[in-house]
N, C-alpha and C. Protein backbone atom coordinates (compact mmCIF):
# COMPACT_ATOMS: atom_id res chain seq x y z
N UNK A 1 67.86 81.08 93.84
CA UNK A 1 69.04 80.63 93.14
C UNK A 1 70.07 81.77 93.16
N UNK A 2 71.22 81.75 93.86
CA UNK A 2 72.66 82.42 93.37
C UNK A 2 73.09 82.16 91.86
N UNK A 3 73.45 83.54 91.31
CA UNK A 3 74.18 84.27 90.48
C UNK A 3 75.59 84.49 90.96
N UNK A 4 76.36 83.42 90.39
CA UNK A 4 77.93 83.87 90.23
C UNK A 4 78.00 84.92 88.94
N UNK A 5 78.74 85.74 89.53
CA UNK A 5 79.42 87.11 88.79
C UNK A 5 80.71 87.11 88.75
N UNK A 6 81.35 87.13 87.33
CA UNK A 6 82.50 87.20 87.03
C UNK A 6 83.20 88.54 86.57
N UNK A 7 84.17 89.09 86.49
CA UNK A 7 84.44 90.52 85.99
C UNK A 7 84.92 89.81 84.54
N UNK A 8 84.60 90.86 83.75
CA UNK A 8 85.17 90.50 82.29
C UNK A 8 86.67 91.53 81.56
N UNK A 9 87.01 90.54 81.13
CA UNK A 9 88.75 91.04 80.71
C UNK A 9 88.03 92.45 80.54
N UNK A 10 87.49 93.41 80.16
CA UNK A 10 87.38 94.73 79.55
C UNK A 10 86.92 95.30 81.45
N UNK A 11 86.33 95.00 81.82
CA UNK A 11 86.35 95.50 83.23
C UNK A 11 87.71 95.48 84.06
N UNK A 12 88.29 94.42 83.75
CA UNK A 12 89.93 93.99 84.60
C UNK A 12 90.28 94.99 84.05
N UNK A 13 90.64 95.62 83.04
CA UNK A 13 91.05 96.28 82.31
C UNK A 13 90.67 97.71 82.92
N UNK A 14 89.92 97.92 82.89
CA UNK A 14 89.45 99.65 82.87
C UNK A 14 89.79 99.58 84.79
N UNK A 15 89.80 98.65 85.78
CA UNK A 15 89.81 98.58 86.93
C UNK A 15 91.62 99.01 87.06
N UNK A 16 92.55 98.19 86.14
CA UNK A 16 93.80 98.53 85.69
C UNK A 16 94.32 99.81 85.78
N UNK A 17 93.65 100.35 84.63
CA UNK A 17 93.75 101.78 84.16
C UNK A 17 93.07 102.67 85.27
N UNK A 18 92.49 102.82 86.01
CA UNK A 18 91.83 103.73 87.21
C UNK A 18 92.57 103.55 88.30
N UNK A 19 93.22 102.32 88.64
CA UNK A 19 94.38 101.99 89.82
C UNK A 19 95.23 102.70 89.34
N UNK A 20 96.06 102.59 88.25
CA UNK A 20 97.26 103.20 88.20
C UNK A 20 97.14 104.86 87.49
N UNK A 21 96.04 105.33 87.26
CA UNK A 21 96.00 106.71 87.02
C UNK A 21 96.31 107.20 88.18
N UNK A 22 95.32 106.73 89.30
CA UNK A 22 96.11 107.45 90.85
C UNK A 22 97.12 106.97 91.28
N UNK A 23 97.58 105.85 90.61
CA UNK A 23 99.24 105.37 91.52
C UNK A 23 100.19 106.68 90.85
N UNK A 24 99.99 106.50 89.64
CA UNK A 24 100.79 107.54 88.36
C UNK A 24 101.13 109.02 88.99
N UNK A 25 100.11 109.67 89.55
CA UNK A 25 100.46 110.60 89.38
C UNK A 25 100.87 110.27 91.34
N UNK A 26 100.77 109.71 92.17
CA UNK A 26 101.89 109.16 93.40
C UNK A 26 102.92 109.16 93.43
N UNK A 27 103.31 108.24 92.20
CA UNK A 27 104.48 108.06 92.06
C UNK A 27 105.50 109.05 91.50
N UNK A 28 104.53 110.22 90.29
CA UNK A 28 105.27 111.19 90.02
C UNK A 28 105.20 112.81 91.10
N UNK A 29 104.63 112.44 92.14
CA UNK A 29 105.22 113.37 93.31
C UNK A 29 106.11 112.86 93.71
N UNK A 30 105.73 112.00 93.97
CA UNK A 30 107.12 111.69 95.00
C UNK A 30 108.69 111.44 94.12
N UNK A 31 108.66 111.08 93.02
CA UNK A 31 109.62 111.04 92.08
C UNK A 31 110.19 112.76 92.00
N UNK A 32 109.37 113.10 91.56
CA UNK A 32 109.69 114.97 91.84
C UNK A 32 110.17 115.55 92.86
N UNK A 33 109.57 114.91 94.14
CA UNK A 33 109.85 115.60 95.22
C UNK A 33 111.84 114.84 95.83
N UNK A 34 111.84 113.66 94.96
CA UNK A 34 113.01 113.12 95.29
C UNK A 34 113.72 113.26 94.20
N UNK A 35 113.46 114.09 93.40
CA UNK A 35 114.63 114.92 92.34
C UNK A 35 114.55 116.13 92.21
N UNK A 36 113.91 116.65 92.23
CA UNK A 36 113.35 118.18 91.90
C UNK A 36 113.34 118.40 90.45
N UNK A 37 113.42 117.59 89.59
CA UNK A 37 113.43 117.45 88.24
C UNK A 37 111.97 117.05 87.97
N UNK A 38 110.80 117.99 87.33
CA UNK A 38 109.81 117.64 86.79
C UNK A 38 109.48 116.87 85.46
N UNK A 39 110.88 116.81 84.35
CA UNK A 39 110.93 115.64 83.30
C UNK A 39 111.17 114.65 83.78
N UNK A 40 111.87 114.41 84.72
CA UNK A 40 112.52 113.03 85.09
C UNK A 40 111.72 112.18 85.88
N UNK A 41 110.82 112.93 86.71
CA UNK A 41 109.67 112.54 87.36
C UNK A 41 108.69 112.26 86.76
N UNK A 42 108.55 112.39 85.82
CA UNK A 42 107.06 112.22 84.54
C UNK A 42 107.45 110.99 83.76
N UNK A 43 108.68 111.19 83.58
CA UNK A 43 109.49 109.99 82.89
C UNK A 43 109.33 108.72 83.78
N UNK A 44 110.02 108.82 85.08
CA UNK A 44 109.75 107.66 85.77
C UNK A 44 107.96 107.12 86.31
N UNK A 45 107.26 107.99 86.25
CA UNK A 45 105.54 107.64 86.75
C UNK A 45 105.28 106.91 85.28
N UNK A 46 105.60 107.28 83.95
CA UNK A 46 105.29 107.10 82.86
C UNK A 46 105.68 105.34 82.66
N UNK A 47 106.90 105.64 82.82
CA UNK A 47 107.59 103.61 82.44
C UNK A 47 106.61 103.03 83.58
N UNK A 48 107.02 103.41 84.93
CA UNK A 48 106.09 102.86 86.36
C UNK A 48 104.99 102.42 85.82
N UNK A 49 104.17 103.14 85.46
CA UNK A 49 102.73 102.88 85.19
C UNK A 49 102.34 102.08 83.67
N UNK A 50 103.14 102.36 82.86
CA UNK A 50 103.43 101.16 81.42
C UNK A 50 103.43 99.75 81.89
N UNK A 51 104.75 99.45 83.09
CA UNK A 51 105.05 98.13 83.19
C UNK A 51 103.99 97.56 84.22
N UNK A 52 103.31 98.65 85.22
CA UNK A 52 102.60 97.94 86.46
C UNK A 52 100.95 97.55 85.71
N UNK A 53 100.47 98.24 84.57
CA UNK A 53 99.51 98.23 83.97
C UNK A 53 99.39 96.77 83.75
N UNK A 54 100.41 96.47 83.22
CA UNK A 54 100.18 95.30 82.43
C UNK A 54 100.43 94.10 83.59
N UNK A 55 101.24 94.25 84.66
CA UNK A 55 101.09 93.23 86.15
C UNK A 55 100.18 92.78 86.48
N UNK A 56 99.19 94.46 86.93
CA UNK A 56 98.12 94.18 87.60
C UNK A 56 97.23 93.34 86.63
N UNK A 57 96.84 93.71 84.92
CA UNK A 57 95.63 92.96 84.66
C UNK A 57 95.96 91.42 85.05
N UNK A 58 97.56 90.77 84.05
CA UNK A 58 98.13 89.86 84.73
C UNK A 58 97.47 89.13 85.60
N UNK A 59 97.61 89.89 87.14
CA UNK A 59 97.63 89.52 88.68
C UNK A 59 96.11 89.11 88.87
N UNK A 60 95.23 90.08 88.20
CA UNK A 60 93.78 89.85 88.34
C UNK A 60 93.10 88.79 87.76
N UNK A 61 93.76 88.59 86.39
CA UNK A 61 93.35 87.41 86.01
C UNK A 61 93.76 86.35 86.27
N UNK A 62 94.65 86.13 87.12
CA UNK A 62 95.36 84.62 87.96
C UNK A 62 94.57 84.99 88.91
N UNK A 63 93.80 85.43 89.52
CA UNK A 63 93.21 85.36 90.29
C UNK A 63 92.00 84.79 90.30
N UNK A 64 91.53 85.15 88.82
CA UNK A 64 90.06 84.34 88.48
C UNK A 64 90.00 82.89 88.51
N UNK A 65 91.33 82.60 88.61
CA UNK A 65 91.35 81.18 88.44
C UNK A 65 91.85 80.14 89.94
N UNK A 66 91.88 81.28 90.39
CA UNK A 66 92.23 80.33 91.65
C UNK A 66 90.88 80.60 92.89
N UNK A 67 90.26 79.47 93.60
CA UNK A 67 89.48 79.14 94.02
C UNK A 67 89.22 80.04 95.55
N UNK A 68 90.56 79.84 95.82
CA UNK A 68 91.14 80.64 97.27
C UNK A 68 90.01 81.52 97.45
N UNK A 69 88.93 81.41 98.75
CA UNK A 69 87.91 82.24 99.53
C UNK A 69 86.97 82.78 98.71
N UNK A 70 86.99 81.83 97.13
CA UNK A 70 85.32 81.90 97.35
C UNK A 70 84.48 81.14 97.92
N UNK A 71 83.23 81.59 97.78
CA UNK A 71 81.69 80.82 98.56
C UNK A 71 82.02 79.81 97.24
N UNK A 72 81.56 78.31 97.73
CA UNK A 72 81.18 77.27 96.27
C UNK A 72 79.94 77.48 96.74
N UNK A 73 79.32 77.45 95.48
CA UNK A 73 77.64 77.12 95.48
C UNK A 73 77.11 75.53 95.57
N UNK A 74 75.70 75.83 96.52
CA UNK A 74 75.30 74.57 97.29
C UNK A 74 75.58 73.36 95.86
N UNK A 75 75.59 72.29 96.00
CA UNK A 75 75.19 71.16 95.25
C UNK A 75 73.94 71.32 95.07
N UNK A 76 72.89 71.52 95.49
CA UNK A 76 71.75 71.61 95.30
C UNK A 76 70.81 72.45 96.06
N UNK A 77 69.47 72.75 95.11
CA UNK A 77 68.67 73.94 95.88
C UNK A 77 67.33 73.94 95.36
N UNK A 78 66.67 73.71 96.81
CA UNK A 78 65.05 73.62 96.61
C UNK A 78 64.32 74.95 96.15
C-alpha cells in the first residue's frame, strides 16, 4: 500500500524561511554592490524578504491544491 505525504503549513513555513535566508542575504550583495551603501542594501534585502516570505508560503500552498503531476493512487490494490 502507498503512503501519500503531505507537507504541513509549519514545514511550508520553515521551507519559506530557509529559501529566503539565502535569497536575503543575495539580494543584499548585490543591492550593496549596486549602491555601495551598506544601510540601504540591508534595507532593501529586509522589505525583499518580508514581502517574498509571505508569496512563497502563499505559492506553496496553491500548490497543494492543484493536482498538476501528481501520481493518483491505483483505485484498487491486492
Amino acid at each position: 500500500m502507498s503512503i501519500q505525504l503531505h507537507d504541513t503549513h509549519w514545514r511550508t513555513f520553515v521551507k519559506a524561511l530557509s529559501y529566503r535566508a539565502v535569497s536575503t542575504v543575495v539580494t543584499g550583495a548585490v543591492a550593496w554592490f549596486a549602491t555601495g551603501e551598506l544601510p540601504t542594501a540591508l534595507a532593501i534585502a529586509a522589505g525583499d524578504s518580508l514581502l517574498k516570505v509571505g508569496l512563497f508560503y502563499a505559492h506553496e500552498r496553491a500548490w497543494t491544491r492543484i493536482r498538476f503531476g501528481q501520481a493518483r493512487p491505483p483505485e484498487y490494490e491486492i
